[in-house]
Protein backbone atom coordinates (compact mmCIF):
# COMPACT_ATOMS: atom_id res chain seq x y z
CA UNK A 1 31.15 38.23 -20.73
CA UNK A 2 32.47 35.08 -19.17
CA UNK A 3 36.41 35.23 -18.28
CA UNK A 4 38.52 32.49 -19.92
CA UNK A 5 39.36 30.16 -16.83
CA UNK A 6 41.08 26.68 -16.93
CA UNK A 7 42.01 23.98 -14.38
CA UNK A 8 45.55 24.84 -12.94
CA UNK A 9 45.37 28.51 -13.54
CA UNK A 10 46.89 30.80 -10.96
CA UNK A 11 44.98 34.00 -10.38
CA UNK A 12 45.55 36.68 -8.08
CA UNK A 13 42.40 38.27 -5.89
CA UNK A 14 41.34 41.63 -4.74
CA UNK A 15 41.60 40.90 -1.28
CA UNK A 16 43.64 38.74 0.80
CA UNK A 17 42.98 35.24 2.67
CA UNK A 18 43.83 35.80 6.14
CA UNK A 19 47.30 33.90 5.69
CA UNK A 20 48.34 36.89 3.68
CA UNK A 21 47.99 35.19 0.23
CA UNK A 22 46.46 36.66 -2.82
CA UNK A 23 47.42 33.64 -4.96
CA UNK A 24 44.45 30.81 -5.55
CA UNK A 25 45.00 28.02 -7.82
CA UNK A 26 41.22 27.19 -9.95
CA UNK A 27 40.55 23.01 -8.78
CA UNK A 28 37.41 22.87 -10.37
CA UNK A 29 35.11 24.37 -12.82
CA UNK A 30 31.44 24.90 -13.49
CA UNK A 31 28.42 27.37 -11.93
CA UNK A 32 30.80 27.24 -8.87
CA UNK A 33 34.62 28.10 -9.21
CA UNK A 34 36.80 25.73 -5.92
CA UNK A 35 39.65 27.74 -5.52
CA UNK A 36 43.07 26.84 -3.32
CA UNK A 37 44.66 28.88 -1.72
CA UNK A 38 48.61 28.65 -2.87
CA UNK A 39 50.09 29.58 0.50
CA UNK A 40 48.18 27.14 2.70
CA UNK A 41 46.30 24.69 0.71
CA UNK A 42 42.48 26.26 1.76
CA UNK A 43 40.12 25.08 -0.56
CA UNK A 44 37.18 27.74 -1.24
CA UNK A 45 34.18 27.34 -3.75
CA UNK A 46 32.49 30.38 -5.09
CA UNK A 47 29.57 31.05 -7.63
CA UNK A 48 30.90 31.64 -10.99
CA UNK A 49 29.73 35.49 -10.47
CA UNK A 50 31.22 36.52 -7.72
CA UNK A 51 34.94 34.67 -8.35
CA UNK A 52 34.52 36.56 -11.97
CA UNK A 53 34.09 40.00 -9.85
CA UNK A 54 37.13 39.39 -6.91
CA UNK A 55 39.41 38.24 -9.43
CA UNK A 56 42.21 40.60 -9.91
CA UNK A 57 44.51 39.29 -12.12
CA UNK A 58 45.34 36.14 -14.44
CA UNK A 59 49.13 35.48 -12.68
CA UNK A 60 49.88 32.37 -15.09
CA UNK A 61 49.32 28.86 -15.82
CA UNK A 62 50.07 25.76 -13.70
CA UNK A 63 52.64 23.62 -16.04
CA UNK A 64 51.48 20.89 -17.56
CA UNK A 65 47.86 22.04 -17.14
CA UNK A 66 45.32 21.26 -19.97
């Protein structure tokens, strides 16, 4: 089942980046997820699978986000 994901969404991970956060904003969409990091600005790109699998929570939506 594929996880309804949309540009600007905030999402909270299972583990943490190594400046603490667990807070990514979703930059871009497709086979591969890019991810930043909300704390400081990292940008990470992931196949689809494994974001789908480390992703914790849905934490909200960016405003004005499609």
């Amino acid at each position: 089942m594929v996880m309804e994901i949309r540009l600007g969404d905030i999402v909270r991970l299972r583990k943490p980046h190594p400046c603490g956060s667990y807070e990514w904003q979703v930059v871009r969409l497709g086979a591969d997820i890019g991810i930043k990091c909300c704390r400081c600005d990292r940008r990470v790109l992931l196949p689809r699978r494994k974001f789908e699998k480390s992703v914790k929570a849905l934490v909200g939506r960016e405003k004005g986000a499609p």
